[in-house]
Structures are given as structure tokens and as C-alpha cells.
N, C-alpha and C. Protein backbone atom coordinates (compact mmCIF):
# COMPACT_ATOMS: atom_id res chain seq x y z
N UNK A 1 8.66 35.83 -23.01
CA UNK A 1 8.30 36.07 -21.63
C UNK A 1 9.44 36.80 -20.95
N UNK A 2 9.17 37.55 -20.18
CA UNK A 2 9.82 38.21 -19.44
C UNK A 2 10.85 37.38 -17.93
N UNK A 3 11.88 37.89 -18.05
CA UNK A 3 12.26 37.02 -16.81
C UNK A 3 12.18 37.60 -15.57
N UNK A 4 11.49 36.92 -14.44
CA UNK A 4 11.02 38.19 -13.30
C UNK A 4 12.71 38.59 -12.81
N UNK A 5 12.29 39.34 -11.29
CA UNK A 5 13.38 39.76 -10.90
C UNK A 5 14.03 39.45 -9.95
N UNK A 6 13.36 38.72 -9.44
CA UNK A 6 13.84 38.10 -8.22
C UNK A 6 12.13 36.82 -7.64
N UNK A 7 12.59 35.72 -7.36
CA UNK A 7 11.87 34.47 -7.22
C UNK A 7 11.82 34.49 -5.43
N UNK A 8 10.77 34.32 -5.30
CA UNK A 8 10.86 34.25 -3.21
C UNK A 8 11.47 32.87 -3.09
N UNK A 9 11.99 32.79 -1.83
CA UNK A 9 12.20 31.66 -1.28
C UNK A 9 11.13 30.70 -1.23
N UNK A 10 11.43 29.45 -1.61
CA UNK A 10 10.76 28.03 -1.76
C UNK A 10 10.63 27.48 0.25
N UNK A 11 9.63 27.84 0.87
CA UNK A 11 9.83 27.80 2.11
C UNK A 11 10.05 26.53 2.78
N UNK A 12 9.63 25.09 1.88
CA UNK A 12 10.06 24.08 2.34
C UNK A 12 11.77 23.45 2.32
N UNK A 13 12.23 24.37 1.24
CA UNK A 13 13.90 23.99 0.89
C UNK A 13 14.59 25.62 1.35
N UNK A 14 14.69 25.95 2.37
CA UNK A 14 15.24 27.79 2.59
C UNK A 14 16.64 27.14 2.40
N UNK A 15 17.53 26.46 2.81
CA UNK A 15 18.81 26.14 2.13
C UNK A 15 19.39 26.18 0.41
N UNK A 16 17.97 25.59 -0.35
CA UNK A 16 18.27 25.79 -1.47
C UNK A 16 17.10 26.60 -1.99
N UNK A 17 17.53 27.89 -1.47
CA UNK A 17 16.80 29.32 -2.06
C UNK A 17 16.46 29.19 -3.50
N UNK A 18 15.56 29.52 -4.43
CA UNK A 18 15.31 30.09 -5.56
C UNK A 18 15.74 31.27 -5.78
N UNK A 19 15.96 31.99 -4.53
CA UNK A 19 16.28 33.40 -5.09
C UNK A 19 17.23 33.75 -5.76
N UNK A 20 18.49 32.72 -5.27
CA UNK A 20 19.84 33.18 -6.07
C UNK A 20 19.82 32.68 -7.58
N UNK A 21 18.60 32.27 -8.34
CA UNK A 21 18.56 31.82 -9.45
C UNK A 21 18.89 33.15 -10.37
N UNK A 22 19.18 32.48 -11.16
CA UNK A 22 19.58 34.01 -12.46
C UNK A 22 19.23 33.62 -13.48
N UNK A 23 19.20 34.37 -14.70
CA UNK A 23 19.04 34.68 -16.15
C UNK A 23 17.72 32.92 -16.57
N UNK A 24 18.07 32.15 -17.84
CA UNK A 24 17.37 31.05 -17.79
C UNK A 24 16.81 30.73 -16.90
N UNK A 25 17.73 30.04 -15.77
CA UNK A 25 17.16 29.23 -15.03
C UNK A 25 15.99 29.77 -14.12
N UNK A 26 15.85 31.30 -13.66
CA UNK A 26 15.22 31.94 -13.52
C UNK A 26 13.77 32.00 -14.13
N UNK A 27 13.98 32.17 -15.09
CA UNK A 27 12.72 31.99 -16.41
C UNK A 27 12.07 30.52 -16.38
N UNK A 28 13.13 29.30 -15.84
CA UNK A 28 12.33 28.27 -15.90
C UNK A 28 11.75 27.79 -14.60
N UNK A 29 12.31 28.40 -13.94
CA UNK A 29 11.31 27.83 -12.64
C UNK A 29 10.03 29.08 -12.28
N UNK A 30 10.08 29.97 -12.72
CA UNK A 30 8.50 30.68 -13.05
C UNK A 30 7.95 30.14 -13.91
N UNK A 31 8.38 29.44 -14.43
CA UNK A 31 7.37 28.29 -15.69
C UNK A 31 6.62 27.12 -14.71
N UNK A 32 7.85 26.78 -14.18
CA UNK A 32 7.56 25.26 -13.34
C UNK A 32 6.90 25.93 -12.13
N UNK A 33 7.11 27.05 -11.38
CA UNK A 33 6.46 27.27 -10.53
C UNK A 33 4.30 27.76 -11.18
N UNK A 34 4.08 27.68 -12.13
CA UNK A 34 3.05 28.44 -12.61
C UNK A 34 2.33 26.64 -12.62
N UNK A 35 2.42 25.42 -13.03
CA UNK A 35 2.26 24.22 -13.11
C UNK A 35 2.73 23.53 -12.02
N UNK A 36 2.70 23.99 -10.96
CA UNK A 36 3.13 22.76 -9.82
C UNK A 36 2.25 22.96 -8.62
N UNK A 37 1.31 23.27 -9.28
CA UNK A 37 -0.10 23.20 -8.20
C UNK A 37 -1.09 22.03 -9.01
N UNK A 38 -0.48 21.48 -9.75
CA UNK A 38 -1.33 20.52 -10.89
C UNK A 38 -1.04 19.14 -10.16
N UNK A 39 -0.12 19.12 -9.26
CA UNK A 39 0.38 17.99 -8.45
C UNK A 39 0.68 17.74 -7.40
N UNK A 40 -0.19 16.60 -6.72
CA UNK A 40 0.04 16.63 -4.99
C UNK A 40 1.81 17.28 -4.38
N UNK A 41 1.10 18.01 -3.24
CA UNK A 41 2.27 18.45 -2.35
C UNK A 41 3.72 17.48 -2.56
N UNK A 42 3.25 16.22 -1.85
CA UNK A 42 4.24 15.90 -1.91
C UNK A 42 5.22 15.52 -2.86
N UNK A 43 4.94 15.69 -4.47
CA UNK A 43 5.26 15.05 -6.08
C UNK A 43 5.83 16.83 -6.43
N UNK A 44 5.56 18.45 -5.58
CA UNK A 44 5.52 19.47 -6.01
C UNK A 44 7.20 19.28 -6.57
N UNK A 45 8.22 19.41 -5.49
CA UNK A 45 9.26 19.61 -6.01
C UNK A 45 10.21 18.72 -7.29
N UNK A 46 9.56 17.38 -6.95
CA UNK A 46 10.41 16.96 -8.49
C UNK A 46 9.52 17.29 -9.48
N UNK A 47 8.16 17.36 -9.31
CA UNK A 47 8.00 18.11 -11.17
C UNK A 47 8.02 19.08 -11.13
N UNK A 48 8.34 19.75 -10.20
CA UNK A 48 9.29 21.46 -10.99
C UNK A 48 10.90 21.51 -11.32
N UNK A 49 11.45 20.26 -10.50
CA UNK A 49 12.71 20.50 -11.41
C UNK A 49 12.68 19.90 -12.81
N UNK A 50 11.85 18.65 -13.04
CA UNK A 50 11.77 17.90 -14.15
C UNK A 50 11.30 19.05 -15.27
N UNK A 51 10.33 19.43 -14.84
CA UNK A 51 10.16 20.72 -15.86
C UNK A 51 11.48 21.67 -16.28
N UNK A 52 11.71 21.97 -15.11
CA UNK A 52 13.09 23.06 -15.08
C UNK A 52 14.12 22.01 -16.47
N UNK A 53 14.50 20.79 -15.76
CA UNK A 53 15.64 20.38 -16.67
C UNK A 53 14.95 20.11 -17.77
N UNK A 54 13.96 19.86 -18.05
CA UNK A 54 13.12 19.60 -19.69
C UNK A 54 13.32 20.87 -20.58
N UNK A 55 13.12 22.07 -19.66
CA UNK A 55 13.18 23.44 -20.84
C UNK A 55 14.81 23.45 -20.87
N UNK A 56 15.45 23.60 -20.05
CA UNK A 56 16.46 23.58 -20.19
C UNK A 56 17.20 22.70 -21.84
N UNK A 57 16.80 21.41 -21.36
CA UNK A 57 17.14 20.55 -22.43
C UNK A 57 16.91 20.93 -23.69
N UNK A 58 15.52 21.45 -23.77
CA UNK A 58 14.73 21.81 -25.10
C UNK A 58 15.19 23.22 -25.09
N UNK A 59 15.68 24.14 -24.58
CA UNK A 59 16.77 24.99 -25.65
C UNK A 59 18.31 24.54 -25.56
N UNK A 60 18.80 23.56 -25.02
CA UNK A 60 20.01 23.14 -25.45
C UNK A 60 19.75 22.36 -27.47
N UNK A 61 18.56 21.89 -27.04
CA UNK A 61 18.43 20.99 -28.34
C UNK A 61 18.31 22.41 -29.26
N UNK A 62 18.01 23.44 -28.96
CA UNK A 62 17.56 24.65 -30.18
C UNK A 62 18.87 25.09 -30.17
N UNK A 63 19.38 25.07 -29.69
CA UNK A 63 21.04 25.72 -30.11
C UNK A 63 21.72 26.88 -29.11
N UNK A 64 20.60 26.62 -27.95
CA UNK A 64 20.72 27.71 -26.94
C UNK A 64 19.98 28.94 -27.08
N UNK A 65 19.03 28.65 -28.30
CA UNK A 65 18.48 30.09 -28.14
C UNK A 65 17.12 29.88 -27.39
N UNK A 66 17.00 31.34 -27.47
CA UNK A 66 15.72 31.14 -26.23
C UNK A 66 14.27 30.40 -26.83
N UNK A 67 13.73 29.97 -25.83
CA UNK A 67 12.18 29.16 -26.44
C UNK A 67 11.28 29.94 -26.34
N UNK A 68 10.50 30.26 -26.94
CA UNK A 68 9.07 31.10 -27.19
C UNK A 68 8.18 30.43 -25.95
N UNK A 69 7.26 31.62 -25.32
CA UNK A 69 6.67 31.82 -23.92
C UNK A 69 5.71 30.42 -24.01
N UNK A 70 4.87 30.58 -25.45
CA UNK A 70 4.02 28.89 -25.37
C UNK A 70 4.76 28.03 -25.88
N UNK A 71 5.70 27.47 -26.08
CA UNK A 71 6.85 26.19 -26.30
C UNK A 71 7.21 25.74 -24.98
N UNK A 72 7.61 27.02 -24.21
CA UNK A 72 7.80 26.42 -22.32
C UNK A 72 6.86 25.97 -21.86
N UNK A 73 5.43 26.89 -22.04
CA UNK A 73 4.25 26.42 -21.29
C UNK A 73 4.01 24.96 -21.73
N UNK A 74 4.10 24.63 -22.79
CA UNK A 74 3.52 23.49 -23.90
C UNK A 74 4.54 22.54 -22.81
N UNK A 75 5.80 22.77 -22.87
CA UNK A 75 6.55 21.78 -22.19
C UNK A 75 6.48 21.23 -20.99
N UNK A 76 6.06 22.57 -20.42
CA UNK A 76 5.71 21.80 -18.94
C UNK A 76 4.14 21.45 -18.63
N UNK A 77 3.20 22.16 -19.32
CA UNK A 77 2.21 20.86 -19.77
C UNK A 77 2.22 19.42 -19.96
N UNK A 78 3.03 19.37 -20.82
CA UNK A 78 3.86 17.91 -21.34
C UNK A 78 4.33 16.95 -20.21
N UNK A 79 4.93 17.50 -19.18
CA UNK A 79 5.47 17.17 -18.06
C UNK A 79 5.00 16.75 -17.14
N UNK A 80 3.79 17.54 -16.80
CA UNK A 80 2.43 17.52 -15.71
C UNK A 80 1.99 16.01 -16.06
N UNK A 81 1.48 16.35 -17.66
CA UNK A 81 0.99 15.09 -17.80
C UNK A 81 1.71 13.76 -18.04
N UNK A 82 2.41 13.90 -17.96
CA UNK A 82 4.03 12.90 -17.91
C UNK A 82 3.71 12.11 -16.81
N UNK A 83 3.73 13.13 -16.02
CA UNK A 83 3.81 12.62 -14.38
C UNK A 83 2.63 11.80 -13.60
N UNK A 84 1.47 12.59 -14.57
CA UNK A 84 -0.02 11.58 -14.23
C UNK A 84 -0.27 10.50 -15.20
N UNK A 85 0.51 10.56 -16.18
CA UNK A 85 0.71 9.16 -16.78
C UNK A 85 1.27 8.06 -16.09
N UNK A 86 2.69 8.66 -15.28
CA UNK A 86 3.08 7.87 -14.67
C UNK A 86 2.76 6.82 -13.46
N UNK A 87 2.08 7.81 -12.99
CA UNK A 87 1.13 7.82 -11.55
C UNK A 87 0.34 7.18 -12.08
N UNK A 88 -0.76 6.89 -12.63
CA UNK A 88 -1.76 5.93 -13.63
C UNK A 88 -1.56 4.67 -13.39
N UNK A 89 -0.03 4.46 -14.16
CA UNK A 89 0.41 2.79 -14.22
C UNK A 89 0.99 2.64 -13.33
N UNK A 90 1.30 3.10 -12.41
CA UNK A 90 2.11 3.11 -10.80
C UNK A 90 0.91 2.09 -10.10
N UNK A 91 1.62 0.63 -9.81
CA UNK A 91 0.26 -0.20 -8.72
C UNK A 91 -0.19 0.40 -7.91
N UNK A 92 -0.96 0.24 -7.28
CA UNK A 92 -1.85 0.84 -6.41
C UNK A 92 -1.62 0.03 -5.14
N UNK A 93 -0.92 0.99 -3.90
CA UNK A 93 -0.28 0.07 -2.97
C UNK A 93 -1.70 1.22 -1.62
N UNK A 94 -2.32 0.32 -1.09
CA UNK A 94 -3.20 0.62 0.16
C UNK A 94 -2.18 0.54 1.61
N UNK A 95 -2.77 1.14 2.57
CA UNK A 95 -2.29 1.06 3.47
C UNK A 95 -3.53 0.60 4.54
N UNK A 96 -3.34 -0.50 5.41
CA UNK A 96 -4.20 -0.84 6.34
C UNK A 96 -5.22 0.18 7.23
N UNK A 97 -3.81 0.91 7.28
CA UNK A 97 -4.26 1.97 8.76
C UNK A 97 -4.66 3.30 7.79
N UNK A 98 -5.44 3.70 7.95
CA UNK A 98 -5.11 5.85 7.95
C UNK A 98 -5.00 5.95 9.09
N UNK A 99 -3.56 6.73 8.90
CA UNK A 99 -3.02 7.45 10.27
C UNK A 99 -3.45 8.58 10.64
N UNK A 100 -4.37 9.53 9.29
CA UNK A 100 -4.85 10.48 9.46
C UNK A 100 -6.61 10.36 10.36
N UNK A 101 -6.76 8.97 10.57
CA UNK A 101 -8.38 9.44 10.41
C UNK A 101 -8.89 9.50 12.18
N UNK A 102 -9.97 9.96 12.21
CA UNK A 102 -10.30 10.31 13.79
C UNK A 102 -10.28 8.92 14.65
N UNK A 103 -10.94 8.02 13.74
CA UNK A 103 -11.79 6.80 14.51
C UNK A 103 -10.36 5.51 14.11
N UNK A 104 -10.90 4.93 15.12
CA UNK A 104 -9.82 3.65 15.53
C UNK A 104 -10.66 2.05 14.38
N UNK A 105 -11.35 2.35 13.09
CA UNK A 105 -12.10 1.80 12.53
C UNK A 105 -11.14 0.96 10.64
N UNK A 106 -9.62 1.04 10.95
CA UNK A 106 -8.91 1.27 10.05
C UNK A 106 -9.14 -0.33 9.80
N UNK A 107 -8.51 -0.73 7.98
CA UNK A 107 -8.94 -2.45 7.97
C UNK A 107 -7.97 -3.14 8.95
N UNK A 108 -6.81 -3.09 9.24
CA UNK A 108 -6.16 -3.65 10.17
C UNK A 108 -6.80 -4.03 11.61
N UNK A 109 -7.52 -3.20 12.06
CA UNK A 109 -8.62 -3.45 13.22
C UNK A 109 -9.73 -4.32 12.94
N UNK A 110 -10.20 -4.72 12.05
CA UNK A 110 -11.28 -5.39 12.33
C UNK A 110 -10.75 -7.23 11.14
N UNK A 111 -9.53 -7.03 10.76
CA UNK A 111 -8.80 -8.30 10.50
C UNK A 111 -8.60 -9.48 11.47
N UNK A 112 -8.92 -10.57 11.70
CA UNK A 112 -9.24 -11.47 12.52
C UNK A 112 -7.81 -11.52 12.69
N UNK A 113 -7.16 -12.03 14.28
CA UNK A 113 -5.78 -11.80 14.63
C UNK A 113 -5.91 -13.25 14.71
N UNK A 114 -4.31 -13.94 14.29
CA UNK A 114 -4.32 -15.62 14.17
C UNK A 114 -3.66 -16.03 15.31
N UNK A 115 -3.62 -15.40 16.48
CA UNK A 115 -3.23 -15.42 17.69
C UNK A 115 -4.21 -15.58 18.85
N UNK A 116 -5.70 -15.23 18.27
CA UNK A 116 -6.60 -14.84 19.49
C UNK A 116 -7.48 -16.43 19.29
N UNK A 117 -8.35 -16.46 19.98
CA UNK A 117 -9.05 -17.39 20.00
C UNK A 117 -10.21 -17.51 19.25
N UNK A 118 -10.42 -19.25 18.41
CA UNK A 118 -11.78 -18.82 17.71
C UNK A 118 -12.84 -19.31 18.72
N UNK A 119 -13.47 -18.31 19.07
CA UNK A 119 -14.86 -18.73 20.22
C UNK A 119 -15.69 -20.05 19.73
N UNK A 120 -15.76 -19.78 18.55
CA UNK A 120 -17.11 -21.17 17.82
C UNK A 120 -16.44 -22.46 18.04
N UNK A 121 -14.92 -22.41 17.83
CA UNK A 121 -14.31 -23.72 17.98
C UNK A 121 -14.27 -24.16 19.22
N UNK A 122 -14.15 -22.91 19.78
CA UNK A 122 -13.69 -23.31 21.96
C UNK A 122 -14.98 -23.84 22.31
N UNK A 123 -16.21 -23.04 22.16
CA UNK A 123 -17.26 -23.57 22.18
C UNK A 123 -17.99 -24.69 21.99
N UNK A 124 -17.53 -25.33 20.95
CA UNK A 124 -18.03 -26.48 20.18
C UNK A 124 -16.92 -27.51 20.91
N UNK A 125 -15.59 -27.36 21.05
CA UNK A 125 -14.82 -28.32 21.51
C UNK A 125 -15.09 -28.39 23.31
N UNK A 126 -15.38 -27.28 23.29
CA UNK A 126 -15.95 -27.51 25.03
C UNK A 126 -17.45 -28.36 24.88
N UNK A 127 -18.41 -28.46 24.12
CA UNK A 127 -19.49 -28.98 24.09
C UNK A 127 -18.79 -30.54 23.98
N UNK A 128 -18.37 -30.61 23.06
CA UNK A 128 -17.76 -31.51 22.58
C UNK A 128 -17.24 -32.63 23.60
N UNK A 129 -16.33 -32.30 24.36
CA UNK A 129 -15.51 -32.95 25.55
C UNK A 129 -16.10 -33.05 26.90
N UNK A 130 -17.61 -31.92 27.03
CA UNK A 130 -18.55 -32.43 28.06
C UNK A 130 -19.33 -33.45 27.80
N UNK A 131 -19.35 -33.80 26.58
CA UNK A 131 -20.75 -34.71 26.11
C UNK A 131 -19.67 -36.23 25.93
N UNK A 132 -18.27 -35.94 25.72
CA UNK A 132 -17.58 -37.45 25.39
C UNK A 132 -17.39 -38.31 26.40
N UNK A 133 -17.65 -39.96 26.06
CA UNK A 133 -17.38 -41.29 26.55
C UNK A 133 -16.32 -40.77 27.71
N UNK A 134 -16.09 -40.94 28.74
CA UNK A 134 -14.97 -40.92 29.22
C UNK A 134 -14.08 -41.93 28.97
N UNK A 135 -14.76 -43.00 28.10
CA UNK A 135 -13.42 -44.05 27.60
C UNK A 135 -13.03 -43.84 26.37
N UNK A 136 -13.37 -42.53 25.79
CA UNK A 136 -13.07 -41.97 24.53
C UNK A 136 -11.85 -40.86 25.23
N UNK A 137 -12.08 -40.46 26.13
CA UNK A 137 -10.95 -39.50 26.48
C UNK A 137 -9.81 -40.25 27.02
N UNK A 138 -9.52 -41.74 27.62
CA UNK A 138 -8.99 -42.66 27.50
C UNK A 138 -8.38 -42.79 26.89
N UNK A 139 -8.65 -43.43 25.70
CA UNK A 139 -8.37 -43.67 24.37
C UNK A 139 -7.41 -42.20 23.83
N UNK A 140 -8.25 -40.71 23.64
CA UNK A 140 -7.25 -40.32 22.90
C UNK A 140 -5.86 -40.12 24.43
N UNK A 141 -6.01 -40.15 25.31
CA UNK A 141 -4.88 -39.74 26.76
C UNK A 141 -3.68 -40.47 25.73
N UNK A 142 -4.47 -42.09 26.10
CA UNK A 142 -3.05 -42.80 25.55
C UNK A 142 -2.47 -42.67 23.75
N UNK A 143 -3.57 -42.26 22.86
CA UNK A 143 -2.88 -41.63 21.96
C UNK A 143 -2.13 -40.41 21.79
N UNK A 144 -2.16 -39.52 22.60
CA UNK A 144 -0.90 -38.76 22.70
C UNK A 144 -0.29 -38.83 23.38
N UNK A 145 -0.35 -39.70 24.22
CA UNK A 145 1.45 -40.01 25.28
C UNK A 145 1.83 -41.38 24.55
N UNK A 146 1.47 -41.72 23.12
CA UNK A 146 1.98 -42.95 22.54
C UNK A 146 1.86 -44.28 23.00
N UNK A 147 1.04 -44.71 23.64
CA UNK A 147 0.59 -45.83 24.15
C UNK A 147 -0.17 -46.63 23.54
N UNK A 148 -0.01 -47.26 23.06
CA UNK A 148 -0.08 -48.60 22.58
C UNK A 148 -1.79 -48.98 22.70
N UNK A 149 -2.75 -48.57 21.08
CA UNK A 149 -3.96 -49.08 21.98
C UNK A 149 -4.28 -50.82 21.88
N UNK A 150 -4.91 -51.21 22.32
CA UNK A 150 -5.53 -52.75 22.51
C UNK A 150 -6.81 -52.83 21.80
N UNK A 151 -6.84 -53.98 21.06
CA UNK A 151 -8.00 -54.52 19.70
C UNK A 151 -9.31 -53.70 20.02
N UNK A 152 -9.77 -53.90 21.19
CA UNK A 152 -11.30 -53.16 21.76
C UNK A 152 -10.71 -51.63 21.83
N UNK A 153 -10.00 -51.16 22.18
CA UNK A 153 -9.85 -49.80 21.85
C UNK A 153 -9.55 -49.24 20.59
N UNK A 154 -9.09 -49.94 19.74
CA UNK A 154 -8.65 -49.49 18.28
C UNK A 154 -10.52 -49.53 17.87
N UNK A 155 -11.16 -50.46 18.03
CA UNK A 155 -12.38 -50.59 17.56
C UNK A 155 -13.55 -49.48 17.72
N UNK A 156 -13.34 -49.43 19.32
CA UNK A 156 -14.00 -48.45 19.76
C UNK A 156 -14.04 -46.86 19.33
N UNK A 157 -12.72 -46.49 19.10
CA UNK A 157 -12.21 -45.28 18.48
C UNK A 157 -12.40 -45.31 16.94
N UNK A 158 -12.41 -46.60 15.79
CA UNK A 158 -13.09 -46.55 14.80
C UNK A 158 -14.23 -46.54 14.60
N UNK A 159 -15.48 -47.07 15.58
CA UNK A 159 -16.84 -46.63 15.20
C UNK A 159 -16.98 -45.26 15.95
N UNK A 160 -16.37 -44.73 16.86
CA UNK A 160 -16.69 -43.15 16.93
C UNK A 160 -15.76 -42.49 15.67
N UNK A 161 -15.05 -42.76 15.20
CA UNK A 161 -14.45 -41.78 14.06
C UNK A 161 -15.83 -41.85 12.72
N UNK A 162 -16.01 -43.48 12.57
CA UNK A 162 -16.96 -43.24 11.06
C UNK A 162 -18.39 -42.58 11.82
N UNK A 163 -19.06 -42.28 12.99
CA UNK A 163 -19.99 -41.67 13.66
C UNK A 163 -19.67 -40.21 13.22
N UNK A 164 -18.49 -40.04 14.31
CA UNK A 164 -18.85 -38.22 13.89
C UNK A 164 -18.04 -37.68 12.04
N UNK A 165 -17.26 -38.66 11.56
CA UNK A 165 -17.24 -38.03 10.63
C UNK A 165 -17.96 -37.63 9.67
N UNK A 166 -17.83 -36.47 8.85
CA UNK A 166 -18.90 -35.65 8.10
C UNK A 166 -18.92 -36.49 7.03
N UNK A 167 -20.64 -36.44 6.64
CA UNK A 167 -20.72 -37.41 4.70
C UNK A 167 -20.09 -35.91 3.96
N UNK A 168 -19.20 -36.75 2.83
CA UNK A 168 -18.74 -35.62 1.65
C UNK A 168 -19.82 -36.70 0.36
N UNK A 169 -20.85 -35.77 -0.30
CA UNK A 169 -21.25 -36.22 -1.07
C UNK A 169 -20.98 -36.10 -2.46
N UNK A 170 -20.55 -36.83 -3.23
CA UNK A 170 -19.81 -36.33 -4.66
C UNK A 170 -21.05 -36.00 -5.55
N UNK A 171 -20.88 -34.68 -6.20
CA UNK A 171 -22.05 -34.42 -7.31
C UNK A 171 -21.76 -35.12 -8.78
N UNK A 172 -22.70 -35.74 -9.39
CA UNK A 172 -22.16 -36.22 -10.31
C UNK A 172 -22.67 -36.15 -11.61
């Protein structure tokens, strides 16, 4: 293969120009640049250097001489798929939100918040405390300010506990 003559500037890195590349290294990033549309934007620049230092390597291993035009291609073939191998077994990490998307419909939005209120419970405990004994609300007053209940109140508060508690029926 021919080595071009000059490489344009890489417009996301203009500090680290391609242009001032020379001789080899030249030759290998028109390799890596010909295979780095095989991989998302953002993965472009390390598998073109990984390529770059792979040919590199693989004519250090030949003795420095040059590699034949399909031995480079082959290599950075090799590489591409290196990289989607890698990506493969890479976990698979989601993100709640797309930050990209139009609608405000992301899973984080419609995740129940453990801060807000559950309506069915407020509901039911408001049913609940309109319909109770007022000597049941008695009873629990002085169980949470620690007061001491008396024989008829301990009693009273045990046949409303075995009342509303739920049957668990064992299958057998």
C-alpha cells in the first residue's frame, strides 16, 4: 500500500493533528482511519490507536519490515472485532433517564417515590380511625405516651386485635 501524503486534521483532537504523522505511522492510521466507522463515535478514537499500536507491534514482531496491504487490513479487522467482543461481555449498565428523549416519560418518573404518600393506606387508615371505638383510640393514646394499661383495657384491645387480625391459612 501506498503511504498517502498528507492525513487531514482529526477535527475532534486539532491539538493532536494527524497531519504531522510521517512514514509508518502515517500508513497506519489510513488503515485505522478506513475501520473506525465500524464503531460508535464515542469508542472512534481508541480503536484507531489500538489498531495503530497493533500494526505497529506486528511489524516490530516481523523484524521491522513492512507488512503486506491485507496483513494490516486483516489486523485491524482483528481489532474491530476485538473491541465488539469486548463490548459483548461488558454488563449491561441502563440508565433511568434518556437525557436525549423529547417526553418527560423516562423509568425514573413513573418509579413510586418512598417519600410521597401511599393514598390506599391514608385512605383506609382514615376509614379506619372514623369508624374506631373512641375507647380504642384511648387505649392506643395511652399506649404511646407509655401509660400503663388496666386489666379491662388490656382485654379490650385483645379482642379488637384477634377481630381485625387477618386468618393466615397454612396449605397443607
Amino acid at each position: 500500500m501506498k503511504a498517502p501524503t498528507g492525513a487531514p486534521d482529526d477535527p475532534n483532537n486539532l491539538p493532536l493533528s494527524y497531519s504531522r504523522l510521517t512514514g509508518d505511522w502515517l500508513l497506519y492510521y489510513a488503515v485505522a482511519k478506513r475501520f473506525e466507522w465500524k464503531v460508535p463515535p464515542q469508542d472512534k478514537a481508541d480503536v484507531r490507536h489500538s489498531i495503530m499500536m497493533e500494526l505497529a507491534d506486528a511489524q516490530n514482531r516481523k523484524g521491522g519490515l513492512p507488512l503486506p496491504e491485507a496483513a494490516m487490513y486483516r489486523i485491524a479487522s482483528f481489532e474491530v472485532a476485538d473491541y465488539w467482543r469486548k463490548k459483548k461481555r461488558q454488563p449491561d449498565l441502563i440508565s433511568l433517564d434518556d437525557e436525549n428523549a423529547d417526553n418527560d416519560t423516562g423509568l425514573s418518573s413513573v418509579l413510586p417515590d418512598d417519600s410521597a404518600l401511599d393514598l390506599d393506606a391514608w385512605v383506609d387508615a382514615r376509614t379506619f380511625l372514623l369508624s374506631c371505638p373512641k375507647r380504642l383510640m384511648r387505649i392506643a393514646y395511652k399506649k404511646v405516651n407509655g401509660i400503663a394499661l388496666e386489666g379491662r383495657d388490656r382485654q379490650y384491645l385483645s379482642v379488637w386485635r384477634r377481630k381485625e387480625q387477618k386468618q393466615v391459612f397454612m396449605a397443607g
